[in-house]
PDB file of N, CA and C in Angstrom:
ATOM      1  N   UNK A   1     -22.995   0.842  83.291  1.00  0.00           N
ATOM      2  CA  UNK A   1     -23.847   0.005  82.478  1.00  0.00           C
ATOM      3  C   UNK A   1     -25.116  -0.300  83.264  1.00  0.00           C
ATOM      4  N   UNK A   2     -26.188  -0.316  82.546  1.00  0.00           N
ATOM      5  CA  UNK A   2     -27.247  -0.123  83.303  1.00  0.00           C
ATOM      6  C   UNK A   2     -28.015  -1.770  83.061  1.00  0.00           C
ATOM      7  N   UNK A   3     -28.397  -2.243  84.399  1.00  0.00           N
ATOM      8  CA  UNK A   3     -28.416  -3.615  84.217  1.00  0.00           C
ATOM      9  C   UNK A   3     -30.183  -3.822  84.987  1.00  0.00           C
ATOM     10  N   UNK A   4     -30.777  -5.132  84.167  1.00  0.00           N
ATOM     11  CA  UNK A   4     -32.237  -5.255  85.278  1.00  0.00           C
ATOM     12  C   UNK A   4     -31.930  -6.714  85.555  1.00  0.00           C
ATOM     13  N   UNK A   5     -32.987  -7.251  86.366  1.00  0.00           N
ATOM     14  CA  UNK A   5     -33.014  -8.907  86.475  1.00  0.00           C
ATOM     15  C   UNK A   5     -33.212  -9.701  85.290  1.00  0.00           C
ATOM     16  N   UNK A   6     -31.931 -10.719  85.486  1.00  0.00           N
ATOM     17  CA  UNK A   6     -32.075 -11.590  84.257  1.00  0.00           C
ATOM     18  C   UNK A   6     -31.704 -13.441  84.870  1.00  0.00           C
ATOM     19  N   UNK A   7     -31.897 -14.130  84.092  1.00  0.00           N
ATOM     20  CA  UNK A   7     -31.796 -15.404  84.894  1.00  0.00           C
ATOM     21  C   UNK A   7     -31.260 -16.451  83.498  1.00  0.00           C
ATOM     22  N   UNK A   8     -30.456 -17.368  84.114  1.00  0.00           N
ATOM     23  CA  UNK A   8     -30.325 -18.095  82.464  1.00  0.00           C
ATOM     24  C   UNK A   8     -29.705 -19.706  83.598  1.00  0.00           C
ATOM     25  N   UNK A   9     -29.783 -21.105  82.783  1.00  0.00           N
ATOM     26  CA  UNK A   9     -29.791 -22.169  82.909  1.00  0.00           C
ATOM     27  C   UNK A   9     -31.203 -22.636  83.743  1.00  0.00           C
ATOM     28  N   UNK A  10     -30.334 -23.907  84.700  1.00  0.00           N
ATOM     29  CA  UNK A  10     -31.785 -24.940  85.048  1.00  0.00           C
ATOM     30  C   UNK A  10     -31.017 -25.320  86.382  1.00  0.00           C
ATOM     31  N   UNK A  11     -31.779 -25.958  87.068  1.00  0.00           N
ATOM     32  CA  UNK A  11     -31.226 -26.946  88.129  1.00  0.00           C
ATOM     33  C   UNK A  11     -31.155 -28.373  88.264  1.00  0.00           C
ATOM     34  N   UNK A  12     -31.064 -28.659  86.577  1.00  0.00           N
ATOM     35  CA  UNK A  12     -30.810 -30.205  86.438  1.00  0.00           C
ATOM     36  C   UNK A  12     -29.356 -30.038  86.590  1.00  0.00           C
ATOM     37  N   UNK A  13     -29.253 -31.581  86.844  1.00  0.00           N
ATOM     38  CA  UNK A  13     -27.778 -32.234  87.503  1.00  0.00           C
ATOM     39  C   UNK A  13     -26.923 -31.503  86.014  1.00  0.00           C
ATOM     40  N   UNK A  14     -25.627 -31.084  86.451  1.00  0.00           N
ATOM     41  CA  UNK A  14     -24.529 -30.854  85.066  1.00  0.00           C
ATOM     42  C   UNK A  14     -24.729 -29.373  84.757  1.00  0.00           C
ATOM     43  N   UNK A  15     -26.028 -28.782  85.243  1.00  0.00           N
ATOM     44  CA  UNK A  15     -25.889 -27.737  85.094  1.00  0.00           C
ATOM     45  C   UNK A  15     -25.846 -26.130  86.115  1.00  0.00           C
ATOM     46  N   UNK A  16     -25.879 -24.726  85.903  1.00  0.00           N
ATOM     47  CA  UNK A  16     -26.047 -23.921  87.106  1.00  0.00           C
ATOM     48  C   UNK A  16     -27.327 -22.964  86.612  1.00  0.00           C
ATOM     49  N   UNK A  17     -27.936 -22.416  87.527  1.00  0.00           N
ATOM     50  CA  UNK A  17     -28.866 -21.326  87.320  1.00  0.00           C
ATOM     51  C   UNK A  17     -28.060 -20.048  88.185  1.00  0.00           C
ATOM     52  N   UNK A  18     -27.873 -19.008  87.143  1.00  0.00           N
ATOM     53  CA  UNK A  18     -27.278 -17.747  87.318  1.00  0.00           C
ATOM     54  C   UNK A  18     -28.491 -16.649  87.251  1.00  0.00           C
ATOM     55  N   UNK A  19     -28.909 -16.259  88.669  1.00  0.00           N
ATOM     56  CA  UNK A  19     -29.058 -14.956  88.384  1.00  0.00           C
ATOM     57  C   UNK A  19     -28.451 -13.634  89.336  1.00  0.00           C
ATOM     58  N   UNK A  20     -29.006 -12.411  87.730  1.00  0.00           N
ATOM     59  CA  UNK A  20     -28.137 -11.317  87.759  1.00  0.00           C
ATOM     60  C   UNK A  20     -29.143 -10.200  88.369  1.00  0.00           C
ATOM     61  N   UNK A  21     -28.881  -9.124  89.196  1.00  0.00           N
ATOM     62  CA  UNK A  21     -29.718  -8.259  89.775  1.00  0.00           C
ATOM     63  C   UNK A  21     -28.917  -7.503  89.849  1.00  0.00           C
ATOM     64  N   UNK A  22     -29.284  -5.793  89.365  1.00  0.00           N
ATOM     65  CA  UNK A  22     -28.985  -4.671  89.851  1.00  0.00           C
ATOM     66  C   UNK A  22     -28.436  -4.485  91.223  1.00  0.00           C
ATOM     67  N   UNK A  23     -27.449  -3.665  91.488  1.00  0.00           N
ATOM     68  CA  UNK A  23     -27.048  -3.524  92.990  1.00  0.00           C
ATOM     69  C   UNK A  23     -26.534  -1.880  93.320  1.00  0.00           C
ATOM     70  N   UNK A  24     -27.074  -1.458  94.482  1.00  0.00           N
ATOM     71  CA  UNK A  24     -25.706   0.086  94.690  1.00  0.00           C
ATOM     72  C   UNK A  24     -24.825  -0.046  95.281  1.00  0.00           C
ATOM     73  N   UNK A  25     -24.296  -1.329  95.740  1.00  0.00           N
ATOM     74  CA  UNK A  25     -22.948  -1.891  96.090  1.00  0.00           C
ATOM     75  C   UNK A  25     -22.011  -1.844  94.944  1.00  0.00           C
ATOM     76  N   UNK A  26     -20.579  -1.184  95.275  1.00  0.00           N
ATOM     77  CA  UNK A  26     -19.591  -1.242  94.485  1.00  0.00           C
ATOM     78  C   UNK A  26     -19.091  -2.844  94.206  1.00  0.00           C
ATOM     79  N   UNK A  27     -18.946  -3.159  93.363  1.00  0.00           N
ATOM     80  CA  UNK A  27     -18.770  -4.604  92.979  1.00  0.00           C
ATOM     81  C   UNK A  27     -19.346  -5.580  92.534  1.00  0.00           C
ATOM     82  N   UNK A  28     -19.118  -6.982  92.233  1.00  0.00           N
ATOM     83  CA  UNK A  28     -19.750  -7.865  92.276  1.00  0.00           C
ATOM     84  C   UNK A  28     -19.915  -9.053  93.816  1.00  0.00           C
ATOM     85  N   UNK A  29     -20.983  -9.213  93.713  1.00  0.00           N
ATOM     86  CA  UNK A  29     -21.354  -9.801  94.887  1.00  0.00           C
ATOM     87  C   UNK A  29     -21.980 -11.309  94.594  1.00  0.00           C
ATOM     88  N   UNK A  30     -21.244 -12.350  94.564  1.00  0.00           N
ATOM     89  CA  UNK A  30     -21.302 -13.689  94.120  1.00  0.00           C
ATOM     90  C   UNK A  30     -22.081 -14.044  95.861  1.00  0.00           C
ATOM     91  N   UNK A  31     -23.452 -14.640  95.296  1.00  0.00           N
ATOM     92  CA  UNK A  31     -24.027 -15.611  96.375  1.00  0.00           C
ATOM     93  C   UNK A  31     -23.874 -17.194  95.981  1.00  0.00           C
ATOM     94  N   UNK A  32     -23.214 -17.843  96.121  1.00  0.00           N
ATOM     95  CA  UNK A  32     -23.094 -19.325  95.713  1.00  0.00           C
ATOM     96  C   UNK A  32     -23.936 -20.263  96.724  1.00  0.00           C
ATOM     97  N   UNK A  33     -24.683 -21.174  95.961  1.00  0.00           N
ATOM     98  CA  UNK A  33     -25.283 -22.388  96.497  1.00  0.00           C
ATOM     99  C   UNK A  33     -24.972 -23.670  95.949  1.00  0.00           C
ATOM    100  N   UNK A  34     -24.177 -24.415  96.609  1.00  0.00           N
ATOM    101  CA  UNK A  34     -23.667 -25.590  95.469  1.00  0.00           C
ATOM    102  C   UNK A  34     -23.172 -26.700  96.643  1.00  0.00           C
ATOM    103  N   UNK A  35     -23.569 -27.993  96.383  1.00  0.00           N
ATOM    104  CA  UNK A  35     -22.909 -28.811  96.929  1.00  0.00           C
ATOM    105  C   UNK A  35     -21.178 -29.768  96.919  1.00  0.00           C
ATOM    106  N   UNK A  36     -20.821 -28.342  96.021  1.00  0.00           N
ATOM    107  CA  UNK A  36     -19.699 -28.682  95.569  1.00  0.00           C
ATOM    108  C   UNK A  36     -18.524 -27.343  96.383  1.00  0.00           C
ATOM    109  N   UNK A  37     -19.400 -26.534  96.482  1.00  0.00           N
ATOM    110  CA  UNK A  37     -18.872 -25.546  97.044  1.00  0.00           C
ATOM    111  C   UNK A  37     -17.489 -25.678  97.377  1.00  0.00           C
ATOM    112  N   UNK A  38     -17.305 -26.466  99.049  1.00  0.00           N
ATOM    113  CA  UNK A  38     -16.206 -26.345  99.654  1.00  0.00           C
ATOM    114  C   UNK A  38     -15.498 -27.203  98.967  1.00  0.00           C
ATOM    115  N   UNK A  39     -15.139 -27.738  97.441  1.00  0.00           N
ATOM    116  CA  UNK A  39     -13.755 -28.519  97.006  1.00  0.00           C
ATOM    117  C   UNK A  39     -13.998 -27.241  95.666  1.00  0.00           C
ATOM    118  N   UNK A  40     -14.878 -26.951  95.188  1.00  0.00           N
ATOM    119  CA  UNK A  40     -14.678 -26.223  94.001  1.00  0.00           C
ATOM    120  C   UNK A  40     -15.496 -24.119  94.034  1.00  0.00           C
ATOM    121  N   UNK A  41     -15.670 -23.779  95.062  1.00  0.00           N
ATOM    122  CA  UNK A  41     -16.386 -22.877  95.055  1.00  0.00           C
ATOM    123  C   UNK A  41     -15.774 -21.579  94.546  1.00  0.00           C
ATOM    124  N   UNK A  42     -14.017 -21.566  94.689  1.00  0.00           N
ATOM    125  CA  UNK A  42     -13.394 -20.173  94.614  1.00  0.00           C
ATOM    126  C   UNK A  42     -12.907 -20.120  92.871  1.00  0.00           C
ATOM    127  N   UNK A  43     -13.184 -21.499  91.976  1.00  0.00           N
ATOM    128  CA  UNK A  43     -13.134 -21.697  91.162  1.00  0.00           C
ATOM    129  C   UNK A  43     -14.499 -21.421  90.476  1.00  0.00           C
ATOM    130  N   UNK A  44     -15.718 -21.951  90.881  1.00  0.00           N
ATOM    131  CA  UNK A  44     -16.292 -21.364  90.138  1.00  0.00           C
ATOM    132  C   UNK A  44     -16.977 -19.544  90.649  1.00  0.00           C
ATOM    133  N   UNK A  45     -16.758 -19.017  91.478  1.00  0.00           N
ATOM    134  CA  UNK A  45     -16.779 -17.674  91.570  1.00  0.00           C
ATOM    135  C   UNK A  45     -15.736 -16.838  90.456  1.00  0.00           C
ATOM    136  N   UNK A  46     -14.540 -17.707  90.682  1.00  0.00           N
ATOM    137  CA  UNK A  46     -13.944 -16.997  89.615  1.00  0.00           C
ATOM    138  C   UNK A  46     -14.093 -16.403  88.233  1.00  0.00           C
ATOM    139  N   UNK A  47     -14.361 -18.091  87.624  1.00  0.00           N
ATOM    140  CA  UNK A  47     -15.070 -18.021  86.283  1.00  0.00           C
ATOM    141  C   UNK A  47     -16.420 -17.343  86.194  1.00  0.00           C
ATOM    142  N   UNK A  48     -17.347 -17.231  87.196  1.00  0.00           N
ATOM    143  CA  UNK A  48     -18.203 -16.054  87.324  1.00  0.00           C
ATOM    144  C   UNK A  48     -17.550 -14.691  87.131  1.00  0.00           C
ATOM    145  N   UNK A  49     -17.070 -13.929  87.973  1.00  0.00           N
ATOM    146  CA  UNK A  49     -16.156 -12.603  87.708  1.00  0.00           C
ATOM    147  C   UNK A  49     -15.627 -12.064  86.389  1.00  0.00           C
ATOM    148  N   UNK A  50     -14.585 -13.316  85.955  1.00  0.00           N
ATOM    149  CA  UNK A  50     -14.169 -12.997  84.974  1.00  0.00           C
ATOM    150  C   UNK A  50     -15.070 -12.658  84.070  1.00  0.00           C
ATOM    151  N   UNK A  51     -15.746 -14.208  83.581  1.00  0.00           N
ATOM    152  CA  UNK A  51     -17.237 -13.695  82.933  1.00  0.00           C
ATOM    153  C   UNK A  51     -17.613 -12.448  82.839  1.00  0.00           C
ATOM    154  N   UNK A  52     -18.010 -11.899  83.662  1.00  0.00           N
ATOM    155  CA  UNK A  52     -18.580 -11.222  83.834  1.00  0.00           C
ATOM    156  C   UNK A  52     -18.082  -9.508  83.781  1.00  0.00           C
ATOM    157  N   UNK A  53     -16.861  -9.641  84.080  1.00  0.00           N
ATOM    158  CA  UNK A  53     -15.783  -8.229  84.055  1.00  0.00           C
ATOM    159  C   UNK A  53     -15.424  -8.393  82.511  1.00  0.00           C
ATOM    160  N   UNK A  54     -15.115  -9.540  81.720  1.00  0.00           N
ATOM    161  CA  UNK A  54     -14.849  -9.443  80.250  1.00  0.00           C
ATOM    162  C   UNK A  54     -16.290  -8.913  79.583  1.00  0.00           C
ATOM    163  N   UNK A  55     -17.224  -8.887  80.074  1.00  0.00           N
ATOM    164  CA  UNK A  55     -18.236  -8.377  79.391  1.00  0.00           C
ATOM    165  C   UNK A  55     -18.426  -6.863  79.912  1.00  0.00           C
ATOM    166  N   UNK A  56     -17.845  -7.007  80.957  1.00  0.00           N
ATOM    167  CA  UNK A  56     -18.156  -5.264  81.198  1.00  0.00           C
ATOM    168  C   UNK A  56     -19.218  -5.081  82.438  1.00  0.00           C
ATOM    169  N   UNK A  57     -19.240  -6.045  82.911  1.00  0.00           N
ATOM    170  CA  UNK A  57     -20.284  -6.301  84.171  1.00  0.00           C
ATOM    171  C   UNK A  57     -19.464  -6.416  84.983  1.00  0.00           C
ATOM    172  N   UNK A  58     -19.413  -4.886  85.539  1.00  0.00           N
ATOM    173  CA  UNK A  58     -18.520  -4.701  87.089  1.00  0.00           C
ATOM    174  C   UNK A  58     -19.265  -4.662  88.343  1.00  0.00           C
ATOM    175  N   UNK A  59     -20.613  -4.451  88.051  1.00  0.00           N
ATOM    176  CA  UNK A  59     -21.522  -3.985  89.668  1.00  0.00           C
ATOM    177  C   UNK A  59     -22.601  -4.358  89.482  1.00  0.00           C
ATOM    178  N   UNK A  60     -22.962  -5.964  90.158  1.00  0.00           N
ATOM    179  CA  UNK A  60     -24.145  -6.311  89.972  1.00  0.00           C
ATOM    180  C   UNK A  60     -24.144  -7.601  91.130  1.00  0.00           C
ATOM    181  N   UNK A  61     -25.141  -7.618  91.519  1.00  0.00           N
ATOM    182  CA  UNK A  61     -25.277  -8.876  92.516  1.00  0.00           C
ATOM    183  C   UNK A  61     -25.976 -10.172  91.845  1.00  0.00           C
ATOM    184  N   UNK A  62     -25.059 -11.411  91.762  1.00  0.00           N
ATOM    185  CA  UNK A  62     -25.305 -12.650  91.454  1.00  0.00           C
ATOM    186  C   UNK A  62     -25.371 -13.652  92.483  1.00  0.00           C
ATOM    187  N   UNK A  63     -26.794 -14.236  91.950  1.00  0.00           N
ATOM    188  CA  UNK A  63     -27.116 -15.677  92.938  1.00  0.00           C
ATOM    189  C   UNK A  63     -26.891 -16.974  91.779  1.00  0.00           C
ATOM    190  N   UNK A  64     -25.776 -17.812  91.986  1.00  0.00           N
ATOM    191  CA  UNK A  64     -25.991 -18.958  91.208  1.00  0.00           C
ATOM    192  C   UNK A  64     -25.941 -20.161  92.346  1.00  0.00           C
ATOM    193  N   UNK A  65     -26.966 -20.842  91.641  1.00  0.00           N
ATOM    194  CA  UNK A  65     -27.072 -22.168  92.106  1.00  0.00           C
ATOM    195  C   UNK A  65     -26.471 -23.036  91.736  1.00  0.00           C
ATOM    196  N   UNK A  66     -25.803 -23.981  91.675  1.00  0.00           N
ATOM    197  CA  UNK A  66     -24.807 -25.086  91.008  1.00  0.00           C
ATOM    198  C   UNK A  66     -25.140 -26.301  91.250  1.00  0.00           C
ATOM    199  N   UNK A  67     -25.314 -27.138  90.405  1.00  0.00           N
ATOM    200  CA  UNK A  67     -26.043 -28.635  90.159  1.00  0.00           C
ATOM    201  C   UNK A  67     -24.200 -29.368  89.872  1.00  0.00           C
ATOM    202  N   UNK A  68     -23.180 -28.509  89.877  1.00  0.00           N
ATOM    203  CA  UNK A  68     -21.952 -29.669  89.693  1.00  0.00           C
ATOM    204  C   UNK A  68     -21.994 -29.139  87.680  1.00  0.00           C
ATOM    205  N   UNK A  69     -21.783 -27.994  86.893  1.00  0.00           N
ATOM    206  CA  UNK A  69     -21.312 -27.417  86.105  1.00  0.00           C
ATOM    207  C   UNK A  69     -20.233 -27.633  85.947  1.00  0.00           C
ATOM    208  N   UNK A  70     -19.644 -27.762  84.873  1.00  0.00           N
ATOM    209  CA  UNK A  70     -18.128 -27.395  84.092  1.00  0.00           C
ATOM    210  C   UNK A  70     -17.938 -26.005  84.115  1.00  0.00           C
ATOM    211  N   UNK A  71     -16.492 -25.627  83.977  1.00  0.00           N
ATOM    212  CA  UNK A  71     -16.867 -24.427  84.059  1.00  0.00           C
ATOM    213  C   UNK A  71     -16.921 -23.683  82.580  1.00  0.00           C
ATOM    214  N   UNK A  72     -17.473 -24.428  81.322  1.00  0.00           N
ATOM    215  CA  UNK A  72     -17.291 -23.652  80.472  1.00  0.00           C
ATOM    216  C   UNK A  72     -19.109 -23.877  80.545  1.00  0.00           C
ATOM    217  N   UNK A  73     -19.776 -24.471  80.727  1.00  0.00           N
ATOM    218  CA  UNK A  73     -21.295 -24.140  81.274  1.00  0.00           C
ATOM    219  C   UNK A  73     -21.575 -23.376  82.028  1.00  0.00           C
ATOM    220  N   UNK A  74     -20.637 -23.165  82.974  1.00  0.00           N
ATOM    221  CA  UNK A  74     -20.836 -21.642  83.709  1.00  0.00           C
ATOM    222  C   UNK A  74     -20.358 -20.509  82.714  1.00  0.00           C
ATOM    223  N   UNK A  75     -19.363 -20.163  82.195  1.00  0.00           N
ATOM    224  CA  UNK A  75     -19.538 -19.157  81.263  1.00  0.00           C
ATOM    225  C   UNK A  75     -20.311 -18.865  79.928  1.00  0.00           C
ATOM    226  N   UNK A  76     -21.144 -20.203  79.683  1.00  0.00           N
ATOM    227  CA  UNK A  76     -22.290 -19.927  78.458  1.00  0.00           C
ATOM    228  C   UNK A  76     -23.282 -19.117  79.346  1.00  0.00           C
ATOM    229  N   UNK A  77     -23.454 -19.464  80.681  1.00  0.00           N
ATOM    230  CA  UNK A  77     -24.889 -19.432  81.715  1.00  0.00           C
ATOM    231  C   UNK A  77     -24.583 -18.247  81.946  1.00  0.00           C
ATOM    232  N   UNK A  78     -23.475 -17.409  82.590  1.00  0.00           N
ATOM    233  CA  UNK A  78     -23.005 -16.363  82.615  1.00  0.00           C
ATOM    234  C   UNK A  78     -23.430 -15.237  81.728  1.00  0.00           C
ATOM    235  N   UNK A  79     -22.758 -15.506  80.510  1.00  0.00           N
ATOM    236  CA  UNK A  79     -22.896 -14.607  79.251  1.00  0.00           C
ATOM    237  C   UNK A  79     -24.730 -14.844  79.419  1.00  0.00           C
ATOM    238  N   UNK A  80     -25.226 -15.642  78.859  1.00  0.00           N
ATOM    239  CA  UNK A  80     -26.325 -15.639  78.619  1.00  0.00           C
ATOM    240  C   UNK A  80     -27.307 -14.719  79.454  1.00  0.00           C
ATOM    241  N   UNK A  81     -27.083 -14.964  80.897  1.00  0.00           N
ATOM    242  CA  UNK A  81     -27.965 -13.593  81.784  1.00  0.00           C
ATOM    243  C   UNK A  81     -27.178 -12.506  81.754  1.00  0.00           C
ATOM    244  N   UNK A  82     -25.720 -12.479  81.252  1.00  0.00           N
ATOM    245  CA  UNK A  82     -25.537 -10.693  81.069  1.00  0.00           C
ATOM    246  C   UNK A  82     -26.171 -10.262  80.039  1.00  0.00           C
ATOM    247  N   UNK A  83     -26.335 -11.017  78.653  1.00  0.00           N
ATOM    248  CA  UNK A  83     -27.209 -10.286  77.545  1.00  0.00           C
ATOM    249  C   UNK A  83     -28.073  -9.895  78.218  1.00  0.00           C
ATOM    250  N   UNK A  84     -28.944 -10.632  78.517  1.00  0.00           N
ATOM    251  CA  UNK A  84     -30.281 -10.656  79.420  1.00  0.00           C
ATOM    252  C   UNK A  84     -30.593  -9.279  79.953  1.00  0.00           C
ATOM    253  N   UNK A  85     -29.438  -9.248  81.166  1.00  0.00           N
ATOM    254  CA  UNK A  85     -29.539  -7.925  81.940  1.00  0.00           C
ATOM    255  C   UNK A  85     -28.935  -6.594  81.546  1.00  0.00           C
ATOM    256  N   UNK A  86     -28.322  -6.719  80.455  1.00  0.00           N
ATOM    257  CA  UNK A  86     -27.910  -5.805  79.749  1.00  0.00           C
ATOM    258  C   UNK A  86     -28.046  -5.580  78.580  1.00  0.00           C
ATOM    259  N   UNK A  87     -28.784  -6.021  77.658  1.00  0.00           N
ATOM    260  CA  UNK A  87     -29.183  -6.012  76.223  1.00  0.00           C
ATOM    261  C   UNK A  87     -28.355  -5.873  75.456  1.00  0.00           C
ATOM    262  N   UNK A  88     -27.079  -6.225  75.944  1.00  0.00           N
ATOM    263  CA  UNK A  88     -25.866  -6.134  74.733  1.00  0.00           C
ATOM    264  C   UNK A  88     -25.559  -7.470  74.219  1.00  0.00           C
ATOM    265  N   UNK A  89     -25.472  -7.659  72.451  1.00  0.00           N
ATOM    266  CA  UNK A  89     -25.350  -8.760  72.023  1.00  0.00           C
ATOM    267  C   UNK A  89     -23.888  -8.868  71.688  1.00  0.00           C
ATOM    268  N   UNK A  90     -23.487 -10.024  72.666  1.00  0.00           N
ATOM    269  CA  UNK A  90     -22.103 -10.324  72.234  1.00  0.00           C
ATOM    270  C   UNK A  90     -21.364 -11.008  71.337  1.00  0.00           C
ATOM    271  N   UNK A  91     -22.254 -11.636  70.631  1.00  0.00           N
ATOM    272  CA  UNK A  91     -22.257 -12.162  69.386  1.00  0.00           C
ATOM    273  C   UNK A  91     -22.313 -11.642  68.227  1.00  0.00           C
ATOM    274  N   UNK A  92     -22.370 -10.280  68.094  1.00  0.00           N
ATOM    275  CA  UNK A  92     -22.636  -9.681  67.107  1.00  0.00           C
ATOM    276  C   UNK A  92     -21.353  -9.183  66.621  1.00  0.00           C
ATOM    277  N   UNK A  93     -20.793  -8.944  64.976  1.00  0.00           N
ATOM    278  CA  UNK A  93     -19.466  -8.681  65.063  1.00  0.00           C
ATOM    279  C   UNK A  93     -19.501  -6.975  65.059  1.00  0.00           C
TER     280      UNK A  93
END
């Protein structure tokens, strides 16, 4: 799947800014910045991945920033820069 730079949320409090970049590394490559990190970080990487493997986004390098997200705001923020970087609408039936 052929992917470019895409970016989706904010860095107000409650929420995360996800972005998605092309990579020739096999995988996904989660950069996390969050002050929540060390009590919640392997949780929200997770819900990143998944995200992101249910859409079909296996190889791409992500930087999210985390303001302290739920994690179902991380998977709107998620989806939202995979459309982005991949022009596939997942909403569509």
């Amino acid at each position: 799947m052929e992917l470019k730079n895409a970016m989706a949320g904010t860095l107000e409090s409650g929420d995360i800014m996800i972005q998605i970049a092309p990579t020739d590394k096999a995988g996904l490559t989660i950069d996390l910045q969050s002050t929540v990190a060390y009590q919640f970080g392997n949780q929200i990487k997770k819900v990143i991945t998944e995200t992101l493997e249910g859409l079909g986004v296996t190889q791409a390098e992500v930087r999210a920033t985390d303001k302290g997200a739920l994690d179902c705001t991380i998977r709107a923020r998620v989806t939202a820069a995979a459309v982005r970087a991949t022009g596939k609408n997942v909403w569509k039936d």
